[in-house]
N, C-alpha and C. Protein backbone atom coordinates (compact mmCIF):
# COMPACT_ATOMS: atom_id res chain seq x y z
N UNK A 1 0.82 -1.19 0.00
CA UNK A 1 0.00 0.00 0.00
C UNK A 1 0.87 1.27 0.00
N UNK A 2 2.01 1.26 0.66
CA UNK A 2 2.83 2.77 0.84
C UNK A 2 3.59 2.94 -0.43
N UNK A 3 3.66 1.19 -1.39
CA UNK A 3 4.13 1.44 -2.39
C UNK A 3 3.10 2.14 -3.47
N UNK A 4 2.05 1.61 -3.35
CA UNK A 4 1.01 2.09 -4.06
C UNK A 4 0.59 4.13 -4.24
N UNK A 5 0.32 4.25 -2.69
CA UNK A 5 0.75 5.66 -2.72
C UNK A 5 1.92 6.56 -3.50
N UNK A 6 3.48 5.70 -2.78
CA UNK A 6 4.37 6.31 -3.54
C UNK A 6 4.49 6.73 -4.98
N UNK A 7 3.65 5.75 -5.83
CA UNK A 7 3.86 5.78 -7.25
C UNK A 7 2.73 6.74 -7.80
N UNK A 8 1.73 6.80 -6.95
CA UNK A 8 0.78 7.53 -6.82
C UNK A 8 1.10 9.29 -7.18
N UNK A 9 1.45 9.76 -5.63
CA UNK A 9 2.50 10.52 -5.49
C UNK A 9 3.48 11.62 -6.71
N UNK A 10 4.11 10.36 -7.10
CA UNK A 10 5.23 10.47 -8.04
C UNK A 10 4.45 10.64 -9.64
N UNK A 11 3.65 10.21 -9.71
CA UNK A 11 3.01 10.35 -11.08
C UNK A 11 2.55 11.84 -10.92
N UNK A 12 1.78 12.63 -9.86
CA UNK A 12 1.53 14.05 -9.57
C UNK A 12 2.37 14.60 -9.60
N UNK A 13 3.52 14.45 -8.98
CA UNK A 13 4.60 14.98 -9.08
C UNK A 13 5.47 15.27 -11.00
N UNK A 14 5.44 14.11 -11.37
CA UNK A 14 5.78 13.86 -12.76
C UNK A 14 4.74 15.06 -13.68
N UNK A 15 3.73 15.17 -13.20
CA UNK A 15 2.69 15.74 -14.06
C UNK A 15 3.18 17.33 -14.30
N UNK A 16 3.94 17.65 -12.59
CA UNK A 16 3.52 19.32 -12.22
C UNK A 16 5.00 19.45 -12.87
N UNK A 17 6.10 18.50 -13.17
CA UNK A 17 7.12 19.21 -13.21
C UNK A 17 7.23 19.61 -15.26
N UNK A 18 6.19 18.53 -15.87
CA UNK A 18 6.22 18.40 -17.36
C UNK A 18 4.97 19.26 -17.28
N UNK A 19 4.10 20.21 -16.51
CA UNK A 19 2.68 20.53 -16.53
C UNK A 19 2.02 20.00 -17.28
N UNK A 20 1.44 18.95 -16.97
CA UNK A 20 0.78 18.00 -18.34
C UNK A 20 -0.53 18.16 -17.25
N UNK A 21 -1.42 19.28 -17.52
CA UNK A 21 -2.39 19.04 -16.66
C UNK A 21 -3.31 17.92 -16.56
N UNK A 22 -3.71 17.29 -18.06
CA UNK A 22 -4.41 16.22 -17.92
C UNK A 22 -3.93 14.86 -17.00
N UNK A 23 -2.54 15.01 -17.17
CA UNK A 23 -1.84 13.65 -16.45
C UNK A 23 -2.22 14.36 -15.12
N UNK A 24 -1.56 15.13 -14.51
CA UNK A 24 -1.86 15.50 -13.17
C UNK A 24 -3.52 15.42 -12.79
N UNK A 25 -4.05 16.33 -13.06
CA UNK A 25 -5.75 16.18 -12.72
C UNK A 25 -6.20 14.38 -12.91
N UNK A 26 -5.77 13.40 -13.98
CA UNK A 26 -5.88 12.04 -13.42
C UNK A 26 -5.91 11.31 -11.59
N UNK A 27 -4.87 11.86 -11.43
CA UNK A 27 -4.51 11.84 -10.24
C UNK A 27 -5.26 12.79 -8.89
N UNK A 28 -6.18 13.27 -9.09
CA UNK A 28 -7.16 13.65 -8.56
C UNK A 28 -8.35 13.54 -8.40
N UNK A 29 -9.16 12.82 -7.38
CA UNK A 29 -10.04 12.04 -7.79
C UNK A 29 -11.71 13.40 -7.77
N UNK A 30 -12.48 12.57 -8.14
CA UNK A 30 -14.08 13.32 -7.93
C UNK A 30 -14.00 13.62 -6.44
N UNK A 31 -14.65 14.81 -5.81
CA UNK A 31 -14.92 14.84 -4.51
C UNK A 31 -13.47 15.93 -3.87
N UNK A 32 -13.01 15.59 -4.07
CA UNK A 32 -11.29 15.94 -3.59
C UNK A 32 -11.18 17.44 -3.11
N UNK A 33 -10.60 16.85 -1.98
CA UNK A 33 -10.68 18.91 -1.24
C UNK A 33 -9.50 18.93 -0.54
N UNK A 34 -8.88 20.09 -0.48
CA UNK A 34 -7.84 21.11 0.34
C UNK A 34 -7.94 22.16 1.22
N UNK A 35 -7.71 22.34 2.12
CA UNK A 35 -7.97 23.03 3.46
C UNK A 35 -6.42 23.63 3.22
N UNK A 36 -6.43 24.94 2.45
CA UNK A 36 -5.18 25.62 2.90
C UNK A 36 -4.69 26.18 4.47
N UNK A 37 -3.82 26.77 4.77
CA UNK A 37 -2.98 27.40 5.78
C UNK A 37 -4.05 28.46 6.46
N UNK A 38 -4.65 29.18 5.56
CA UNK A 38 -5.79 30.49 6.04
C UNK A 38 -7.06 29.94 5.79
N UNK A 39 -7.31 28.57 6.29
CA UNK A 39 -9.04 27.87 6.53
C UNK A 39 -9.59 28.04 5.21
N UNK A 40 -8.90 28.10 3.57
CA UNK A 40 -9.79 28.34 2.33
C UNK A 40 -9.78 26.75 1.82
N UNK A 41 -11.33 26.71 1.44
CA UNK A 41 -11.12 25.11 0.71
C UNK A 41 -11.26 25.43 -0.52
N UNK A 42 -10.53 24.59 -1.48
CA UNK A 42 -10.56 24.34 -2.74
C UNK A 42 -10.77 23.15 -3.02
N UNK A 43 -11.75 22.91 -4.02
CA UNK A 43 -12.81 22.40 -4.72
C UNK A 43 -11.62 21.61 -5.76
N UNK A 44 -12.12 20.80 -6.52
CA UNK A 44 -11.24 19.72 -7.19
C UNK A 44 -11.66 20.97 -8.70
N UNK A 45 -12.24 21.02 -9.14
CA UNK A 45 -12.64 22.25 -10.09
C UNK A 45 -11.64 23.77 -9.75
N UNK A 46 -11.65 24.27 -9.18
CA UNK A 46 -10.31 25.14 -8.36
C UNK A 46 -9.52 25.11 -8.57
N UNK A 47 -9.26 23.92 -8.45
CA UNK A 47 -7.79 23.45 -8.07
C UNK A 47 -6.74 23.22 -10.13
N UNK A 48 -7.89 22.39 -10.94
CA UNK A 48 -7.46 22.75 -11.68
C UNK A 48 -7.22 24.44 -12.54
N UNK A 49 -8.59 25.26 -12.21
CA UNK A 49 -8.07 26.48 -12.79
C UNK A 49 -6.65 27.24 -11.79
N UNK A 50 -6.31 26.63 -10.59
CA UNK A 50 -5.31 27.45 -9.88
C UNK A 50 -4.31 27.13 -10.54
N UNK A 51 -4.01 25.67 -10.72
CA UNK A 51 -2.74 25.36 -11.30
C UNK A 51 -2.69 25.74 -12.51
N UNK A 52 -3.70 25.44 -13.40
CA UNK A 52 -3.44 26.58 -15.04
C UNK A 52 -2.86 28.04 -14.74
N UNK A 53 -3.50 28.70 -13.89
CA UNK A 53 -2.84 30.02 -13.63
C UNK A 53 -1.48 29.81 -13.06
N UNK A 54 -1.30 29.53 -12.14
CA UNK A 54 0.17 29.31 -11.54
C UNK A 54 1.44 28.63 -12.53
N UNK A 55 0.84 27.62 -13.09
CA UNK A 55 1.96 27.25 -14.39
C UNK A 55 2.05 28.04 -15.83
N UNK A 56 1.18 28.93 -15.84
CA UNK A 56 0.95 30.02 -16.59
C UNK A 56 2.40 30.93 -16.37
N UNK A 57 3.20 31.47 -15.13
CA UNK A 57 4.30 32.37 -15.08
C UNK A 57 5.64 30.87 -14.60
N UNK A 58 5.39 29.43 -14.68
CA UNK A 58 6.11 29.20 -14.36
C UNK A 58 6.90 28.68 -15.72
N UNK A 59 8.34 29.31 -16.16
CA UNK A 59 8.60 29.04 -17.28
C UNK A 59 9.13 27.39 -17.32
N UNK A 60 9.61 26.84 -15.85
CA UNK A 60 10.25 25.80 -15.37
C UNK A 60 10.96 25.55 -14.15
N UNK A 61 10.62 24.36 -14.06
CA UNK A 61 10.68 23.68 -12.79
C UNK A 61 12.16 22.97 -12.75
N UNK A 62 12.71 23.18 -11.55
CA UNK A 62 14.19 23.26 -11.23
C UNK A 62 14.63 21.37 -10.83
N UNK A 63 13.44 21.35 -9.43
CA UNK A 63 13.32 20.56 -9.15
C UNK A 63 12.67 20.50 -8.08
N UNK A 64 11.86 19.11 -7.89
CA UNK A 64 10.64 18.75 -7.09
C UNK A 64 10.42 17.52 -6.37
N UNK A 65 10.19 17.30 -5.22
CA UNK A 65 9.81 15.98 -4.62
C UNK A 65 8.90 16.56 -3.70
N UNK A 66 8.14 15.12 -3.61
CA UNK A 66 7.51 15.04 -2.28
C UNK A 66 7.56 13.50 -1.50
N UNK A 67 7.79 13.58 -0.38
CA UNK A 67 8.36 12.29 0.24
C UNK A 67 6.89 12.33 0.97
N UNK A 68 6.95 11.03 1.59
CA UNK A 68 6.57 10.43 2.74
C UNK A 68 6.94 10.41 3.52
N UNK A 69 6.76 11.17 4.94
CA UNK A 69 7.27 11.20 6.11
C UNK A 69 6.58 10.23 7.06
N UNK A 70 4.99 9.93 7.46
CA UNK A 70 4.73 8.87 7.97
C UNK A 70 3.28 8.68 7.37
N UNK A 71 3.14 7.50 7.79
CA UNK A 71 1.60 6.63 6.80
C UNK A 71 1.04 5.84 8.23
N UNK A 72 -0.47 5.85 8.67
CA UNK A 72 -1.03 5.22 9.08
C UNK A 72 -2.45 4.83 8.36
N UNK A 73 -2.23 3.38 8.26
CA UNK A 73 -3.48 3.08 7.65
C UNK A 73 -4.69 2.74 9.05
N UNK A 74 -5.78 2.98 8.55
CA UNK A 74 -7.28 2.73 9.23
C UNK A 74 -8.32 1.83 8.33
N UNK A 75 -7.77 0.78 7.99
CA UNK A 75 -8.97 -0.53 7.02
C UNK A 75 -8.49 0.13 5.55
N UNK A 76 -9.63 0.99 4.77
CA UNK A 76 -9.36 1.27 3.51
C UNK A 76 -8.98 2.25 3.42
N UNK A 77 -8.61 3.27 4.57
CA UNK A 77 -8.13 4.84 4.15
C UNK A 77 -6.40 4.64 5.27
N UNK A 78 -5.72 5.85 4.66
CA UNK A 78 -4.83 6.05 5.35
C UNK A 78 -4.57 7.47 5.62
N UNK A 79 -4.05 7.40 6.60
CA UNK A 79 -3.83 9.44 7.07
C UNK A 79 -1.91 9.07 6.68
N UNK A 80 -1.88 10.01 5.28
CA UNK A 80 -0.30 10.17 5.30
C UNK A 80 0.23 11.41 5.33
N UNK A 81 1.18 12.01 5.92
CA UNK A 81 1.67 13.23 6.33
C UNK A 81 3.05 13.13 5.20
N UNK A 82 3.11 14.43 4.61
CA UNK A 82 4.33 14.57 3.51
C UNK A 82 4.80 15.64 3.52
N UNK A 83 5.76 15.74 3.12
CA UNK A 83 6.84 17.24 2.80
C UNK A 83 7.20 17.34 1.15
N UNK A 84 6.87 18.46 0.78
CA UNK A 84 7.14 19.03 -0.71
C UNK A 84 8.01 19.72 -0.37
N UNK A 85 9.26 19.51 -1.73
CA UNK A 85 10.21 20.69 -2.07
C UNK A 85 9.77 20.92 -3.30
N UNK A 86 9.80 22.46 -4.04
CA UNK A 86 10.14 22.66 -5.39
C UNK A 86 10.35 24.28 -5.46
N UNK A 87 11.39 23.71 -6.96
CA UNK A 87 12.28 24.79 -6.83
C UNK A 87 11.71 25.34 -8.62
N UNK A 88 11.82 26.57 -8.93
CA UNK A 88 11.51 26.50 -9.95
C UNK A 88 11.46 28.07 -10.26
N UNK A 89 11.22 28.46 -11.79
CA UNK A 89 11.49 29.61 -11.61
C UNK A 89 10.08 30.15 -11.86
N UNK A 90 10.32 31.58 -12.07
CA UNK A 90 8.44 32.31 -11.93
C UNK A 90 9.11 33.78 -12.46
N UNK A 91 7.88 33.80 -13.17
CA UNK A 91 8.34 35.07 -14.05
C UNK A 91 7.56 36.45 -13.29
N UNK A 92 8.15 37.41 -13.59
CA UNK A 92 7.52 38.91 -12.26
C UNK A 92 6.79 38.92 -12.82
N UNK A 93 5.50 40.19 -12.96
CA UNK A 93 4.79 40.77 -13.18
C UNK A 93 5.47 41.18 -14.76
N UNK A 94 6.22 41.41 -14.81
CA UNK A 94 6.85 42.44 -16.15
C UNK A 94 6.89 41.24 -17.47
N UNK A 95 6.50 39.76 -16.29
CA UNK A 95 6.35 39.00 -17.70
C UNK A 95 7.27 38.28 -18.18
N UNK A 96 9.11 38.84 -17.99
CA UNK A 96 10.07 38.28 -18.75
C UNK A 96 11.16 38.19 -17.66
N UNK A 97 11.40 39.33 -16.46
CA UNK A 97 12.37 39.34 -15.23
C UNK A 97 12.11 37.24 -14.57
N UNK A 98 13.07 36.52 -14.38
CA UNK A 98 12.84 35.20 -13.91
C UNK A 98 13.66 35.30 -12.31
N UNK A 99 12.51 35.06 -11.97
CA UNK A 99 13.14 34.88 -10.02
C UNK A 99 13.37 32.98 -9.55
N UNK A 100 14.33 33.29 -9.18
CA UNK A 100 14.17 31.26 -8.62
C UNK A 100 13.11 31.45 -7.00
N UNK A 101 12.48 30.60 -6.88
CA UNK A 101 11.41 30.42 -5.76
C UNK A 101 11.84 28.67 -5.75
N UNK A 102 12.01 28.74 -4.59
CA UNK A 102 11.95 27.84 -3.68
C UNK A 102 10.59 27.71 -2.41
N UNK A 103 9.53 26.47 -2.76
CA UNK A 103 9.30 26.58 -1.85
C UNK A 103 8.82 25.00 -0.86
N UNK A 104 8.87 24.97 0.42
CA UNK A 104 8.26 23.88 0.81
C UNK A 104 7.02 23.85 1.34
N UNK A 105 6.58 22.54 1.77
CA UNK A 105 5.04 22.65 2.35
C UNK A 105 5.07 21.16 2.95
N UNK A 106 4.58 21.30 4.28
CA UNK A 106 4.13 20.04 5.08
C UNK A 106 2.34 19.37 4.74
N UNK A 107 1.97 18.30 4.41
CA UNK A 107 0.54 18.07 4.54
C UNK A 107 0.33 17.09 5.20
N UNK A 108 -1.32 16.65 5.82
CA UNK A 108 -1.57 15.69 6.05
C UNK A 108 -2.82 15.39 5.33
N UNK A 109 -2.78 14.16 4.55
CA UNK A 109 -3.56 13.93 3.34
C UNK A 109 -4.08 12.70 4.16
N UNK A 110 -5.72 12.38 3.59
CA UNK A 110 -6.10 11.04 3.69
C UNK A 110 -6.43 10.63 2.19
N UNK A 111 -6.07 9.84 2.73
CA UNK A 111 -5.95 8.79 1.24
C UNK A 111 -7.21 7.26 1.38
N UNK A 112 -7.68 7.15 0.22
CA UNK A 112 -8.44 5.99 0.69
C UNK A 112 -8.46 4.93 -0.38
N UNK A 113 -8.46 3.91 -0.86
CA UNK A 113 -8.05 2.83 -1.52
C UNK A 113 -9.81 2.87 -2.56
N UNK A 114 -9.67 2.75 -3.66
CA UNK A 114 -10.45 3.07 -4.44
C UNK A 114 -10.50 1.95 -5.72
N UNK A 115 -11.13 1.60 -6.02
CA UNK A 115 -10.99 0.61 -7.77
C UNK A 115 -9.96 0.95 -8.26
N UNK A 116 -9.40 2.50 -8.99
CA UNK A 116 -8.89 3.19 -9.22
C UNK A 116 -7.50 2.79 -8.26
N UNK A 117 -7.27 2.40 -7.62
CA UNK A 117 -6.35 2.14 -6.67
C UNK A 117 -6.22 3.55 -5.92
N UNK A 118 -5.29 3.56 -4.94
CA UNK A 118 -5.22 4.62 -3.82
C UNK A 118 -5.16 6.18 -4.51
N UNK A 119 -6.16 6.86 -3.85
CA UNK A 119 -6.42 8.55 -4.12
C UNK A 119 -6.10 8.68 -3.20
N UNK A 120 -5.74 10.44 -2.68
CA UNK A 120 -5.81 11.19 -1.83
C UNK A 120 -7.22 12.06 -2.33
N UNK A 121 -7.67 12.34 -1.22
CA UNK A 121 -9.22 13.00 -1.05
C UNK A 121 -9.81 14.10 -0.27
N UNK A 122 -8.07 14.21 0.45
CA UNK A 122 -8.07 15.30 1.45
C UNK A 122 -7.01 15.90 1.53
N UNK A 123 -6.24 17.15 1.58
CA UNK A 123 -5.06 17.57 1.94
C UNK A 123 -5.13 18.59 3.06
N UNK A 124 -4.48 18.46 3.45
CA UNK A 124 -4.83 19.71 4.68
C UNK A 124 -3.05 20.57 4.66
N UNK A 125 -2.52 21.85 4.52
CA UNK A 125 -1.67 22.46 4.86
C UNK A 125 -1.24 22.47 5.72
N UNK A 126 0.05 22.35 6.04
CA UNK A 126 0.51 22.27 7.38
C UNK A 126 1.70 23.54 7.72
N UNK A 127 1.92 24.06 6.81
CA UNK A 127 2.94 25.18 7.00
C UNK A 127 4.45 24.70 6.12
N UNK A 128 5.10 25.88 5.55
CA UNK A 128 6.14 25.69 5.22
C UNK A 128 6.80 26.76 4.65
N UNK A 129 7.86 27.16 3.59
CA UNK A 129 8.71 28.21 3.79
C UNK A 129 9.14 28.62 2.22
N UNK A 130 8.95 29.75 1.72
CA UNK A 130 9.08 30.23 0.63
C UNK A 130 10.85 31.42 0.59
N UNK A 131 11.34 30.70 -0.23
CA UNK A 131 12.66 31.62 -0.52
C UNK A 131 12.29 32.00 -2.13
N UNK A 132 12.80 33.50 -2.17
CA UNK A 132 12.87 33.95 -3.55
C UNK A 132 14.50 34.77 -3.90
N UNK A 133 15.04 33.82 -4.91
CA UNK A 133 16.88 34.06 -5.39
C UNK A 133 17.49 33.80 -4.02
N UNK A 134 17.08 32.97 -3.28
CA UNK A 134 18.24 32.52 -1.74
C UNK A 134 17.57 32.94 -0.32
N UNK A 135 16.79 34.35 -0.95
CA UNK A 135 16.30 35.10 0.38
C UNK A 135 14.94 34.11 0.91
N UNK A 136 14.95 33.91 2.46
CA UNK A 136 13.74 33.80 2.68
C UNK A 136 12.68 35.04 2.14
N UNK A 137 11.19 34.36 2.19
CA UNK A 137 10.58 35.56 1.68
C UNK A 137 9.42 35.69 2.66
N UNK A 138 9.10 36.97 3.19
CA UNK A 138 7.87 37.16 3.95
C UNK A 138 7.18 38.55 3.20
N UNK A 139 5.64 37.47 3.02
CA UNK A 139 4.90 38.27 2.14
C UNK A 139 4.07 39.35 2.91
């Protein structure tokens, strides 16, 4: 099963770094919600127009993981907690200036075992840390 996730995982991951939105949104099932950092949920519908916009200034992705830090399963669902890195660049406002952004993010996702084999169905934010060209950044 943690293998199952992992590959899971890694195929989302694969999606955001080639932005192949259709491959990525696969990997998202019907129903599917996110509880950001400031209590906002996003809708599985959302979520794809956020990432069209957001990969919209990203000219490319540096590099990206997200690990598994711990997995408890409960019968058919599991609560797994993960850490994202990605590094990548993002174009200013002016359109063409390229800044490197670095950023991470902690979650705790439930995941639940499906025909489809294992989805995540929940993400919840857990906090993490944005650098822009080396500098930490506080917005």
């Amino acid at each position: 099963m943690r293998n199952a996730i992992e590959t899971e995982i890694a195929r989302s991951v694969e999606a955001t770094r080639t932005q192949n939105i259709e491959a990525y949104m696969e990997c998202i099932p019907e129903g599917w919600v996110m509880q950001g950092e400031n209590g906002e949920r996003v809708t599985r519908d959302q979520l794809r127009a956020n990432v069209l916009r957001d990969w919209s200034i990203i000219p490319r992705t540096l590099a990206i993981e997200t690990q598994i830090d711990s997995l408890q399963v409960h019968g058919d669902a599991a609560t797994v907690y993960t850490s994202q890195r990605w590094e990548r660049l993002m174009l200013q406002r002016d359109g063409k200036t390229q800044d490197t952004v670095l950023t991470t993010q902690k979650h705790r996702e439930t995941w639940r075992s499906t025909p489809r084999g294992w989805r995540a169905y929940e993400i919840e934010e857990l906090g993490g840390e944005v650098w822009v060209n080396g500098k930490p950044y506080q917005p």
